[in-house]
N, C-alpha and C. Protein backbone atom coordinates (compact mmCIF):
# COMPACT_ATOMS: atom_id res chain seq x y z
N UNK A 1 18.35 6.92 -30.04
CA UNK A 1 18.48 6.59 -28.63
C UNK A 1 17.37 5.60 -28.23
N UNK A 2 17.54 4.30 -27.36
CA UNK A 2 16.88 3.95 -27.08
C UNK A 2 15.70 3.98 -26.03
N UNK A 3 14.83 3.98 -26.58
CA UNK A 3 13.66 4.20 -24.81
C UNK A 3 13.86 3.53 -23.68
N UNK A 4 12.73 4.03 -22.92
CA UNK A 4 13.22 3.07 -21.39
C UNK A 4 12.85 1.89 -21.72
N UNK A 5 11.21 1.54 -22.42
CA UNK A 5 10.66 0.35 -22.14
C UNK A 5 11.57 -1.02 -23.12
N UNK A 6 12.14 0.03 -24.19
CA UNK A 6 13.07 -1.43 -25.20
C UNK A 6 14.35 -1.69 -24.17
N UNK A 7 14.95 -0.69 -23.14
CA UNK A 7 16.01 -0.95 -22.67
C UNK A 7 15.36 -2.07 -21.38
N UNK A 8 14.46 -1.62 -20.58
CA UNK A 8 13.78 -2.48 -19.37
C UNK A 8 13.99 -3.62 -20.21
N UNK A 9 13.41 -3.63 -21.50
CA UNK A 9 13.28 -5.35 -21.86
C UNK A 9 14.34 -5.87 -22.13
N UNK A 10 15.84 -5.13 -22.75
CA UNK A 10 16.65 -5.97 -23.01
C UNK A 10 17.67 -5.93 -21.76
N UNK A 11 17.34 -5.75 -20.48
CA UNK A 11 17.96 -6.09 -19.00
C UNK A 11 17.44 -7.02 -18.60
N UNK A 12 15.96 -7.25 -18.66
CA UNK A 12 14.95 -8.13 -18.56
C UNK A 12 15.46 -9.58 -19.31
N UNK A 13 15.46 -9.50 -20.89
CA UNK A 13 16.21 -10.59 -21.26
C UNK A 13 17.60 -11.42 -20.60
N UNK A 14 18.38 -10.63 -20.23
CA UNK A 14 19.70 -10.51 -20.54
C UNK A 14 19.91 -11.59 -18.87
N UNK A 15 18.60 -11.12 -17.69
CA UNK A 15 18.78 -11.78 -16.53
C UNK A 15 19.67 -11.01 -15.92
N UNK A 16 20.53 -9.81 -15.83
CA UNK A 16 21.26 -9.42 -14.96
C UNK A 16 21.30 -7.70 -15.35
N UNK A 17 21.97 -7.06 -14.28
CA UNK A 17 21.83 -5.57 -13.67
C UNK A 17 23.63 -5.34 -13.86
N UNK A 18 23.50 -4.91 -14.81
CA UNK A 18 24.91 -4.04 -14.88
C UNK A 18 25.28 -3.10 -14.45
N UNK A 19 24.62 -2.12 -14.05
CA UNK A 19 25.29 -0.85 -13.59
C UNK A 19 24.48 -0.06 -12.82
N UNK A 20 24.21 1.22 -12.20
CA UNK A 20 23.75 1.63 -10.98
C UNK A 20 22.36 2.34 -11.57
N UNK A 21 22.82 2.62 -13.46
CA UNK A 21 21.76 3.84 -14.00
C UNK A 21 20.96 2.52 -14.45
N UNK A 22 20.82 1.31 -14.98
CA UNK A 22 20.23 0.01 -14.99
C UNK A 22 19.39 -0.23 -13.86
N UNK A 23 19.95 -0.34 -12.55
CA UNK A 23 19.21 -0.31 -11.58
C UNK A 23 18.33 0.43 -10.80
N UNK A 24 18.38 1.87 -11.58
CA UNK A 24 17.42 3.01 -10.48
C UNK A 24 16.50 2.73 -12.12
N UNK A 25 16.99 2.78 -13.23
CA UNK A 25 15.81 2.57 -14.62
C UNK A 25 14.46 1.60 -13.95
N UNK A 26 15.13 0.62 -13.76
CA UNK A 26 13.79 -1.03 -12.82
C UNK A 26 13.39 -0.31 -11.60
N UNK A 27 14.17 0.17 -11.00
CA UNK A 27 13.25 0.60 -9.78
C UNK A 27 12.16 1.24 -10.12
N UNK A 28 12.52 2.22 -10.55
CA UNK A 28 11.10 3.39 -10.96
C UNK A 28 10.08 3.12 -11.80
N UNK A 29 10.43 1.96 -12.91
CA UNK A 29 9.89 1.03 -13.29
C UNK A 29 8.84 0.08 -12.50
N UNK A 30 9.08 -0.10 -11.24
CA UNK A 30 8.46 -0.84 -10.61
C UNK A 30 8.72 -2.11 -10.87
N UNK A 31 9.89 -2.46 -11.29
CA UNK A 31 10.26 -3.98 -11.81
C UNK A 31 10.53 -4.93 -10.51
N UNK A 32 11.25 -4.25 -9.46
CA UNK A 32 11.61 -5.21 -8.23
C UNK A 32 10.20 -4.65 -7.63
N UNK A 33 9.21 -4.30 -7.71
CA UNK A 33 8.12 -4.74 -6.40
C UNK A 33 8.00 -3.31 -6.01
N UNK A 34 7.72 -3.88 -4.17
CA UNK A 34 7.51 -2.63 -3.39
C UNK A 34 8.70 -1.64 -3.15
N UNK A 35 9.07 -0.71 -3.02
CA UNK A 35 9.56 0.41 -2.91
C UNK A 35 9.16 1.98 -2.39
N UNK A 36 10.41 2.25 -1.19
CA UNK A 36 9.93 3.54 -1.32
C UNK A 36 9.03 4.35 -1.99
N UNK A 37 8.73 5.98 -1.66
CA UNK A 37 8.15 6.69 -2.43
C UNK A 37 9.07 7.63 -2.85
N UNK A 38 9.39 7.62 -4.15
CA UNK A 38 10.63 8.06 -4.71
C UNK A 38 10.45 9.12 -5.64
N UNK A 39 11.47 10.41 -5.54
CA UNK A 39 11.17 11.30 -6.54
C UNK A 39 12.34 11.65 -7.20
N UNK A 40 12.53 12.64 -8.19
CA UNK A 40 13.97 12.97 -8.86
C UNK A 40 14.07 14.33 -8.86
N UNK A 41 13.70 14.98 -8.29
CA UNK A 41 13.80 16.46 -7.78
C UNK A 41 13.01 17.30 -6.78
N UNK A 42 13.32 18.07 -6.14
CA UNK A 42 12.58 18.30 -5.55
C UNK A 42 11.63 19.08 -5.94
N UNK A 43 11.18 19.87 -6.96
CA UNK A 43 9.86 19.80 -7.24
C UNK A 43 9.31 18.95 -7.24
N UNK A 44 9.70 17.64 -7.82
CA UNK A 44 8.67 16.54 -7.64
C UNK A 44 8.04 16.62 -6.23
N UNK A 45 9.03 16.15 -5.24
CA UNK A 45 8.38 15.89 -4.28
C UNK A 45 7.72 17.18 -3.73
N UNK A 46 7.83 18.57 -3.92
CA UNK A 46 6.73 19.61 -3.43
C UNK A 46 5.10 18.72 -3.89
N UNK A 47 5.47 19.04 -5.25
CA UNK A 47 3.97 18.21 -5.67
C UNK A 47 3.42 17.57 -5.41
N UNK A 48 4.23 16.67 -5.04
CA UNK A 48 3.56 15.40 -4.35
C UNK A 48 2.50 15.61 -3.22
N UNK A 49 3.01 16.55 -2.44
CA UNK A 49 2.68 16.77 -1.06
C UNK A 49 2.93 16.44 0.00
N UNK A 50 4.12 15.67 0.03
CA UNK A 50 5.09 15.36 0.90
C UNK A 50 5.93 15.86 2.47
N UNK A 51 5.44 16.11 3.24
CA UNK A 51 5.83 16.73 4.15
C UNK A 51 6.92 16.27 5.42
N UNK A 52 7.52 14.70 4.77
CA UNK A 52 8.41 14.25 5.64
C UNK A 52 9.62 14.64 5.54
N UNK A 53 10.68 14.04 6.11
CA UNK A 53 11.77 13.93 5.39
C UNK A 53 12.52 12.80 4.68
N UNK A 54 13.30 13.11 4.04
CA UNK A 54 13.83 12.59 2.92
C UNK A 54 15.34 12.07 2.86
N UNK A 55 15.42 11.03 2.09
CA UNK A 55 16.99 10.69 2.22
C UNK A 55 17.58 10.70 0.28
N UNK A 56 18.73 11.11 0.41
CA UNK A 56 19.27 11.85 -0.80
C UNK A 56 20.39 11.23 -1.18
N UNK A 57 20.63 10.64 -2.42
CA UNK A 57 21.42 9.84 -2.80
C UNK A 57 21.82 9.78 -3.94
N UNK A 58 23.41 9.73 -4.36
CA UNK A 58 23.63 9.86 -5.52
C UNK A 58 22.79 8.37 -6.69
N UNK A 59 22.84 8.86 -7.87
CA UNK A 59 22.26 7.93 -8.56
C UNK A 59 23.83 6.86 -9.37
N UNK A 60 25.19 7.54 -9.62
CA UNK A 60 26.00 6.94 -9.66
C UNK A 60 26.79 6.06 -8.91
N UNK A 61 26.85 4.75 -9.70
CA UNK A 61 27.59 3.62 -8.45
C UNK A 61 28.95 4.00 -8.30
N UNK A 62 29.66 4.68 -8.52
CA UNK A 62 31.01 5.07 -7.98
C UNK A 62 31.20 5.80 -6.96
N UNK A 63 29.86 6.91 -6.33
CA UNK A 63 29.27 7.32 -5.59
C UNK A 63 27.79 6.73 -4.53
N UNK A 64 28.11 5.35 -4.46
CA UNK A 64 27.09 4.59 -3.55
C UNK A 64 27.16 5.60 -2.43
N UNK A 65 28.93 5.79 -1.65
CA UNK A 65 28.33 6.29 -0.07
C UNK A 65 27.95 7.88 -0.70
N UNK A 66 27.67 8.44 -0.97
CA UNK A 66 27.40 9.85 -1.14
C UNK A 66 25.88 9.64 -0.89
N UNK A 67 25.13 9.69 0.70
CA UNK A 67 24.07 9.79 0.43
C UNK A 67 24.09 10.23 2.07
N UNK A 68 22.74 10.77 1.69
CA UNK A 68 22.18 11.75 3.30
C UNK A 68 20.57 11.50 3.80
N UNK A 69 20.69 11.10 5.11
CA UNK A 69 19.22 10.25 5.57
C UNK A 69 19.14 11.67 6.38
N UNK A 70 17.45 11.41 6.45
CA UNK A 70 16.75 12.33 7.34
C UNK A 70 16.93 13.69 6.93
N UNK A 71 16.25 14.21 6.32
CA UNK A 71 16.54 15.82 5.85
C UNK A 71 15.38 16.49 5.60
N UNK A 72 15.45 17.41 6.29
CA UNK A 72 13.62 17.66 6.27
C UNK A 72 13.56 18.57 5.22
N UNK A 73 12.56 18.74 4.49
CA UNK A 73 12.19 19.31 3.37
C UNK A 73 12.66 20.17 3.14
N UNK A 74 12.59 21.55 3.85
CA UNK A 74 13.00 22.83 4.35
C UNK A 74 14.50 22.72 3.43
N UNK A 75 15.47 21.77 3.84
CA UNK A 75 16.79 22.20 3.76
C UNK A 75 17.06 21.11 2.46
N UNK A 76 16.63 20.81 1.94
CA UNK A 76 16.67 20.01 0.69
C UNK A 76 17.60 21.58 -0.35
N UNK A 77 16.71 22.20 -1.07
CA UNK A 77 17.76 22.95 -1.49
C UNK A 77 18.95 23.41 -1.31
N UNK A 78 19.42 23.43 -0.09
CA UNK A 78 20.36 23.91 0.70
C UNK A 78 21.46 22.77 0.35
N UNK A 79 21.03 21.70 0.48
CA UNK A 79 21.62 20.75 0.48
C UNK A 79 22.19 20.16 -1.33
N UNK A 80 21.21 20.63 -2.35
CA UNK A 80 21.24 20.09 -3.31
C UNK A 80 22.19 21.20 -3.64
N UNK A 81 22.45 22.14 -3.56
CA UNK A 81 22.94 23.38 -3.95
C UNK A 81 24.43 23.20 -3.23
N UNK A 82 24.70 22.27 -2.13
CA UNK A 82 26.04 21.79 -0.97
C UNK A 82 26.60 20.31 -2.52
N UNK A 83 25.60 19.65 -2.42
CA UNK A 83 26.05 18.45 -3.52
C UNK A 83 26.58 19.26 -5.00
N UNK A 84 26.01 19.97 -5.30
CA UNK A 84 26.55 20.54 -6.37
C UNK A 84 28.02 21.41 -6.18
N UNK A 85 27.67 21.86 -5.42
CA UNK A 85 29.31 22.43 -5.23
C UNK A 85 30.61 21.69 -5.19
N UNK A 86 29.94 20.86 -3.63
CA UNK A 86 31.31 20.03 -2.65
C UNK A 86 31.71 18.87 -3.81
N UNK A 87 30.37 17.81 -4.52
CA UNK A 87 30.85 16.65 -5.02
C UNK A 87 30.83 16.89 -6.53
N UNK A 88 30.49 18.15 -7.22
CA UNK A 88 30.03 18.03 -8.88
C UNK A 88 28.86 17.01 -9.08
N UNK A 89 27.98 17.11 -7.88
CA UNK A 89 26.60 16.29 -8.48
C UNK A 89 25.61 17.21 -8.58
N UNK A 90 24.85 17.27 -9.68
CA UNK A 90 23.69 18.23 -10.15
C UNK A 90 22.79 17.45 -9.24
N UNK A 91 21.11 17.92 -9.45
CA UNK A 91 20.29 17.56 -8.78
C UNK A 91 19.15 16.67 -9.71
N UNK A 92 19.80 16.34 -11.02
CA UNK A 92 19.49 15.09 -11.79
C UNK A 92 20.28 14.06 -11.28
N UNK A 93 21.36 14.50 -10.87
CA UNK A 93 21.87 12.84 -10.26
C UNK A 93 22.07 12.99 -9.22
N UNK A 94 21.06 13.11 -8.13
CA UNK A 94 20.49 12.91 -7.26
C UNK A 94 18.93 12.00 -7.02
N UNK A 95 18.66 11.34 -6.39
CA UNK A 95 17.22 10.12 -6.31
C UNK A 95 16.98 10.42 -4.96
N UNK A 96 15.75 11.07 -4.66
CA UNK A 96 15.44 10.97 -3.34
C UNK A 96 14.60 10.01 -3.32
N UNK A 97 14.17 10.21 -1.69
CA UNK A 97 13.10 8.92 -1.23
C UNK A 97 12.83 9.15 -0.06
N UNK A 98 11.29 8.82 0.76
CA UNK A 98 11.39 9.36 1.67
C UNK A 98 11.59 8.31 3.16
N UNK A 99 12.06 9.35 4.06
CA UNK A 99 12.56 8.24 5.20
C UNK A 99 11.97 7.14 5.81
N UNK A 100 12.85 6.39 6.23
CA UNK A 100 11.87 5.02 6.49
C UNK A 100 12.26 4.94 8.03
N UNK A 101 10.83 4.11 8.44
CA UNK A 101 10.99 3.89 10.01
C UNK A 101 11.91 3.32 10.27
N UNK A 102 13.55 3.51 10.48
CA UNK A 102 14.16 2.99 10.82
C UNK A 102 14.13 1.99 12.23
N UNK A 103 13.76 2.77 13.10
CA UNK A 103 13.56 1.95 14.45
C UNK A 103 12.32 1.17 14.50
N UNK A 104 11.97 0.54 13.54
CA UNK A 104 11.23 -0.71 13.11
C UNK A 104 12.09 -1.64 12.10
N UNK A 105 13.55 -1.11 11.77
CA UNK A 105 14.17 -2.36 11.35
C UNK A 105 13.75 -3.27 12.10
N UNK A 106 14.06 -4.49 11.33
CA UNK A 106 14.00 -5.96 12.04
C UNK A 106 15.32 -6.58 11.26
N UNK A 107 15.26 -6.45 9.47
CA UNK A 107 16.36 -7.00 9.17
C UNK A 107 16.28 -6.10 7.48
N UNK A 108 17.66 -6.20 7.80
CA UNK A 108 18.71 -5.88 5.85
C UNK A 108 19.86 -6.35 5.48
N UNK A 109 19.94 -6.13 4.62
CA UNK A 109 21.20 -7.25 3.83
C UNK A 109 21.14 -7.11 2.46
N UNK A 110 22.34 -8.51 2.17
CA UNK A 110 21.51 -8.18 0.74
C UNK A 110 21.82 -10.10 0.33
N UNK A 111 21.21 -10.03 -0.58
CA UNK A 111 20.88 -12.02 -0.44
C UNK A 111 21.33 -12.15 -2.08
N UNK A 112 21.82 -13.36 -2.58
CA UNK A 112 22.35 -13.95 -3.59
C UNK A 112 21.51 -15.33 -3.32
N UNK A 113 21.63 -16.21 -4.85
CA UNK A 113 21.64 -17.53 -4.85
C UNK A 113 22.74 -17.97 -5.05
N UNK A 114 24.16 -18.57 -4.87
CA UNK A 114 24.81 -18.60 -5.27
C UNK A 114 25.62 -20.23 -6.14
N UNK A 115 25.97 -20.91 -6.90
CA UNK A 115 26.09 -22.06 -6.89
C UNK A 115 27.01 -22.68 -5.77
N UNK A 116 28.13 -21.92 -4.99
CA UNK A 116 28.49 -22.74 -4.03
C UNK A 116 27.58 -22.83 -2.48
N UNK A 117 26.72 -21.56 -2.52
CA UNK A 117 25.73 -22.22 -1.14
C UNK A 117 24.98 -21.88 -0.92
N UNK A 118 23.96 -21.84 -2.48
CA UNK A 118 22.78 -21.86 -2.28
C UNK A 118 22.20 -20.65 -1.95
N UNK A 119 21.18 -20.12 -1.43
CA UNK A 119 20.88 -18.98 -0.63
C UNK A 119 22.01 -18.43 0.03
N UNK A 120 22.54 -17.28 0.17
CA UNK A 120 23.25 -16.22 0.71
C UNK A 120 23.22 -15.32 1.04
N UNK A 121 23.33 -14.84 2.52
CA UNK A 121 22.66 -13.43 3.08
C UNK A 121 23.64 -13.31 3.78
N UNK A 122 23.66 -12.00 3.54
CA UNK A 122 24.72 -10.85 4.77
C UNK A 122 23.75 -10.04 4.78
N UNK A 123 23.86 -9.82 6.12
CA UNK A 123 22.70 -9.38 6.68
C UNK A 123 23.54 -8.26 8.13
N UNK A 124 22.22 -7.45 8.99
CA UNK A 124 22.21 -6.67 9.49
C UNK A 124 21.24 -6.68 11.02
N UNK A 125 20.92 -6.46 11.83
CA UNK A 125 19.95 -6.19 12.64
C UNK A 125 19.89 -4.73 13.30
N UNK A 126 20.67 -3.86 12.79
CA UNK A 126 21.02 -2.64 12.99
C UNK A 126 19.69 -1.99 13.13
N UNK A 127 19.19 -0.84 13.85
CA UNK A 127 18.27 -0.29 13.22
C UNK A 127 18.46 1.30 12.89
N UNK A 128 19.36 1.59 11.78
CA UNK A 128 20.06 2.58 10.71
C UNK A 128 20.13 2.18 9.78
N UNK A 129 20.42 2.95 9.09
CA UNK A 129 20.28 2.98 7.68
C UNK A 129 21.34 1.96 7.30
N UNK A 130 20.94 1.07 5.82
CA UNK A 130 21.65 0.02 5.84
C UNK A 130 23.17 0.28 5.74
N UNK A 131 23.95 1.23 5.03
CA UNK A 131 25.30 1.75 4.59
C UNK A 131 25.77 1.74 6.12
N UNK A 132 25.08 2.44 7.22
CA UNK A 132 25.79 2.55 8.27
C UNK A 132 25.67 1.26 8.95
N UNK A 133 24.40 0.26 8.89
CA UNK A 133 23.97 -0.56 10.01
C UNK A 133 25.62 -1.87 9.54
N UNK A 134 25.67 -1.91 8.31
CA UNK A 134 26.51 -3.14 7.92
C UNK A 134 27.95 -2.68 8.60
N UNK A 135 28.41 -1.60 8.85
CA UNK A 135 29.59 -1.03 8.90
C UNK A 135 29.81 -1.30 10.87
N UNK A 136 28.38 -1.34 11.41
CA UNK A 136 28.39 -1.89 12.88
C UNK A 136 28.27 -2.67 13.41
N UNK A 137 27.91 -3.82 12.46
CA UNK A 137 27.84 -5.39 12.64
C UNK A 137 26.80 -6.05 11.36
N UNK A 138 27.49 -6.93 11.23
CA UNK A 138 26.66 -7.72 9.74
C UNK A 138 27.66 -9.08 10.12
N UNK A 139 26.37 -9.88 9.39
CA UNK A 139 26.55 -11.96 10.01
C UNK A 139 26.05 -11.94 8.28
N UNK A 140 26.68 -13.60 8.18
CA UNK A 140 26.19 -13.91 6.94
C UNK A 140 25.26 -14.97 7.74
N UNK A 141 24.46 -15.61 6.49
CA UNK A 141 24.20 -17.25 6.68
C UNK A 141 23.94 -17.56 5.44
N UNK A 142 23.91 -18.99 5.25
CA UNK A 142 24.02 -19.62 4.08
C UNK A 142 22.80 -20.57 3.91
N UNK A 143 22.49 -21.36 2.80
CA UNK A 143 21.52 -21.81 2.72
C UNK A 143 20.29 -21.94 3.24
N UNK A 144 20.15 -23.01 3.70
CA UNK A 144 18.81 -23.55 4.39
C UNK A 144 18.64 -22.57 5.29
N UNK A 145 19.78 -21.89 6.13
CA UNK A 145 20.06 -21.64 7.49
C UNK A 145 18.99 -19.86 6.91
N UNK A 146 19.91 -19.55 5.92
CA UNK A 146 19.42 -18.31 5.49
C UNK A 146 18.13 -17.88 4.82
N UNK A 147 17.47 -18.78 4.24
CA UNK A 147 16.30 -19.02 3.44
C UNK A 147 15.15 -18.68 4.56
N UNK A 148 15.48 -19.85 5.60
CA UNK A 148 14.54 -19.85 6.81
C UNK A 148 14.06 -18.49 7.82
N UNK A 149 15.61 -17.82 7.37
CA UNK A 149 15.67 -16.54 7.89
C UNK A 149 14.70 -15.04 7.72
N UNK A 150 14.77 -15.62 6.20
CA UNK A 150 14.03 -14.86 5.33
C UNK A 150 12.62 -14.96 5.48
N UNK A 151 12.44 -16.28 5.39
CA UNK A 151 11.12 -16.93 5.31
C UNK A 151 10.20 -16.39 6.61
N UNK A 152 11.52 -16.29 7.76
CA UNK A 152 10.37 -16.16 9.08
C UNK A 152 10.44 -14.38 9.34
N UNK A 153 11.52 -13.79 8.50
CA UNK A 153 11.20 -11.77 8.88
C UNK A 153 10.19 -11.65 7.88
N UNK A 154 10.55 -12.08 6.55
CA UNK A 154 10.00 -11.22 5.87
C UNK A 154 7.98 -11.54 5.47
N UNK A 155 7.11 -10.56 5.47
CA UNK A 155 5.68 -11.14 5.47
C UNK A 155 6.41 -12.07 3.72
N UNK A 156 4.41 -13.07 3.78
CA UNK A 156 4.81 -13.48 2.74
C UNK A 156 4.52 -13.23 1.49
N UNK A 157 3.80 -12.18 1.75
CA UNK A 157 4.08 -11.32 0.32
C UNK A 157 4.91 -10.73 -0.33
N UNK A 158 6.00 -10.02 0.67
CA UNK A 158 7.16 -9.67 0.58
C UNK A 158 8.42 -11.02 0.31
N UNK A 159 8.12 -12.45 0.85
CA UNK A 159 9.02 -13.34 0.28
C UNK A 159 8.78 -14.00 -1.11
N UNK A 160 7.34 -13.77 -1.66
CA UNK A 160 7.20 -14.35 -2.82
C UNK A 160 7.98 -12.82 -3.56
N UNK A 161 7.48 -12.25 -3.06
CA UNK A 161 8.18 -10.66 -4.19
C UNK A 161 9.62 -11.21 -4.54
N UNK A 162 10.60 -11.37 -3.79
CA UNK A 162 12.04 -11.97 -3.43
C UNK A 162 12.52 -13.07 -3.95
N UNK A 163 11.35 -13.75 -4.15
CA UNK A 163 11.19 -15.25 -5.18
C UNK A 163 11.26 -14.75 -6.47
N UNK A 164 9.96 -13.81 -7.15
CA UNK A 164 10.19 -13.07 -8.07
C UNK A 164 11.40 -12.52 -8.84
N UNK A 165 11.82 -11.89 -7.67
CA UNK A 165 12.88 -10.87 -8.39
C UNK A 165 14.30 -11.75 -8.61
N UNK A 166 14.79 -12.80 -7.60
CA UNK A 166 15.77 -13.68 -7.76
C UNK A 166 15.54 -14.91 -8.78
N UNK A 167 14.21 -15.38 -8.96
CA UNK A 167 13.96 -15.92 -10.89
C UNK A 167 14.46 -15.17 -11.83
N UNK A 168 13.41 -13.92 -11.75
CA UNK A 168 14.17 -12.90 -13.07
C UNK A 168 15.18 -12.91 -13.29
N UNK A 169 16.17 -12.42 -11.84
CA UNK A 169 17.90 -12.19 -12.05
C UNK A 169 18.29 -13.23 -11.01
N UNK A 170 18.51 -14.43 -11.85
CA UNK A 170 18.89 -15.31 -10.99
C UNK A 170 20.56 -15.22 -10.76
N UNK A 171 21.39 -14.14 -10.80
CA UNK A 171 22.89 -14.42 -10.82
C UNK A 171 22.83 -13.22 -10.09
N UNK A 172 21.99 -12.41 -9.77
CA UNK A 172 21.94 -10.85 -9.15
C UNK A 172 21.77 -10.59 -7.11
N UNK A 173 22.44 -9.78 -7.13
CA UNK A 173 22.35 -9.74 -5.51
C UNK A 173 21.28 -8.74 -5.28
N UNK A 174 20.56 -8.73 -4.25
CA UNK A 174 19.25 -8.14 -4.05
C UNK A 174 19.59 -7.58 -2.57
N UNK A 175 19.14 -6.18 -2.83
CA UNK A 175 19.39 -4.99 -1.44
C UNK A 175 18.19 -5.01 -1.17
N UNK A 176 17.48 -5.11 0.59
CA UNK A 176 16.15 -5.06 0.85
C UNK A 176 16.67 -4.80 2.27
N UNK A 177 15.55 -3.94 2.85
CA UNK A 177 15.37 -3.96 4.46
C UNK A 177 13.80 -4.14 4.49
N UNK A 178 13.89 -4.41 5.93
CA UNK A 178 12.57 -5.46 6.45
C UNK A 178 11.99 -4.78 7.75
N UNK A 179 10.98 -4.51 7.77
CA UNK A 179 10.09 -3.84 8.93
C UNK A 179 9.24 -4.09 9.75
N UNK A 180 9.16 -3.94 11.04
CA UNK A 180 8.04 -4.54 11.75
C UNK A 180 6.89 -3.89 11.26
N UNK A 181 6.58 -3.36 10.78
CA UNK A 181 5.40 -2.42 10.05
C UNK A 181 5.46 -2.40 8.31
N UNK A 182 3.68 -2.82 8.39
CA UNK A 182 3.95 -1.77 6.60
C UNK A 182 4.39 -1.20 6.04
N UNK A 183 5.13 -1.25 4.63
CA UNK A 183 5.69 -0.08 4.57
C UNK A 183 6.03 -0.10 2.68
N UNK A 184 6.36 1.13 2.22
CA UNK A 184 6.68 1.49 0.75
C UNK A 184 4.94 1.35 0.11
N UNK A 185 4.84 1.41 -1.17
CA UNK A 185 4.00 2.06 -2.23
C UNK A 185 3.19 0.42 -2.72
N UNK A 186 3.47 -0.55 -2.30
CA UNK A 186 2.53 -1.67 -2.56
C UNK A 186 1.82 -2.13 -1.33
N UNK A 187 0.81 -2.31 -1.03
CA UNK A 187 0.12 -2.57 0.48
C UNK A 187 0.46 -4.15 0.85
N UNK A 188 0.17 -3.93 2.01
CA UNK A 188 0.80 -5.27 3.06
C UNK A 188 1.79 -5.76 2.93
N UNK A 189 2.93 -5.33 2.32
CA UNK A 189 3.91 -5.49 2.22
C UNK A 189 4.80 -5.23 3.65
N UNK A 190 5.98 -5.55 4.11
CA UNK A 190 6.97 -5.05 4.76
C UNK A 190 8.10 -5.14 4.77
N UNK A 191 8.53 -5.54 3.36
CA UNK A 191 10.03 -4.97 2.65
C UNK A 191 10.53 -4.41 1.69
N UNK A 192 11.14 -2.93 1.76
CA UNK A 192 11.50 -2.51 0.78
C UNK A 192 12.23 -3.40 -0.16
N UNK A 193 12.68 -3.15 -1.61
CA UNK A 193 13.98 -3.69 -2.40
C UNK A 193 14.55 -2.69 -3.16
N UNK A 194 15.65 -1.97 -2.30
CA UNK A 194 16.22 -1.36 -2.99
C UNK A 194 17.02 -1.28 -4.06
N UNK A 195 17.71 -2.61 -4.52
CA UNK A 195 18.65 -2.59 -5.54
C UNK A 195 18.40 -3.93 -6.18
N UNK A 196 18.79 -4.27 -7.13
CA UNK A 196 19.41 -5.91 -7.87
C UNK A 196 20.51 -5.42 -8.81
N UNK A 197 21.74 -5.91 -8.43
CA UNK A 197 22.67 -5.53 -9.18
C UNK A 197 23.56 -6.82 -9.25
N UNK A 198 24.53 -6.51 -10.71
CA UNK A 198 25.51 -7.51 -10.69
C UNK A 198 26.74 -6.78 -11.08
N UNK A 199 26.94 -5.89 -10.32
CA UNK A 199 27.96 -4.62 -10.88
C UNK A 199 28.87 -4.73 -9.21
């Protein structure tokens, strides 16, 4: 069987994100950047010392919407023990993370380079969670128009990160929300990146 770090490298080579267990592998990896504070069970997060709440999500892409924001610690079992029943998901394929200031969205989406126009964003100004915010209004923009977009939400530490991660996987679409505040496990940052996929 292969390890994580020979598999990280041959996704790494390859320039693109095939599948959903590919993409939570780099996350936790720390390959896209800043990110949530993320655990894979809830013992983890007891340990941690964690006292917020948490949003719960399947780790399979056939199951993207299967996920639950805001859940306070307390009822996490309750809940993992509801997923196991209702959907046949154990609590290995489950990825928590903990909640984010939503009502400091500013912006999410998810952005491509694409060869017909360049920069590409569908995007959001919602301030919910992205699954719900896109489902209540989402705008695209394209190139220049969209770049600029980026350029002026996101800090610029957080747009070189975005530079980063769209070199690496230059054919890959990139999931991020954007905050008026600090935020996730790298400092001065203020955008998560939740995904790069080409699945």
């Amino acid at each position: 069987m292969m390890g994580n770090e020979e598999q990280i490298r041959r996704i790494i080579a390859r320039k693109s994100v095939n599948n959903k267990d590919e993409s939570y592998l780099l996350y936790n990896a720390d390959i896209f950047g800043n990110r949530a504070l993320t655990w894979n069970s809830y013992q983890e997060i007891i340990e941690s010392g964690w006292k917020g709440k948490v949003c719960m999500r399947s780790k399979k892409g056939i199951d993207r919407k299967k996920v639950e924001y805001n859940v306070p610690l307390i009822n996490i079992p309750e809940r993992i023990e509801y997923w196991r029943r209702e959907y046949g998901i154990r609590e290995s394929g489950i990825s928590f993370n903990q909640s984010m200031p939503d009502k400091r969205l500013i912006l999410q989406g998810e952005v491509i380079i694409s060869e017909s126009f360049g920069w590409y964003l569908l995007c959001t100004f919602e301030k919910v969670p992205m699954n719900q915010a896109l489902e209540i209004s989402s705008q695209t923009r394209t190139g220049l128009l969209a770049k600029l977009l980026l350029q002026h939400t996101l800090c610029p530490s957080s747009f070189a990160d975005l530079e980063a991660i769209l070199d690496r996987f230059p054919d890959s679409v990139v999931e991020f929300s954007t905050y008026e505040v600090a935020v996730g496990d790298i400092p001065n940052r203020n955008t998560i990146f939740w995904e790069v996929r080409n699945y």
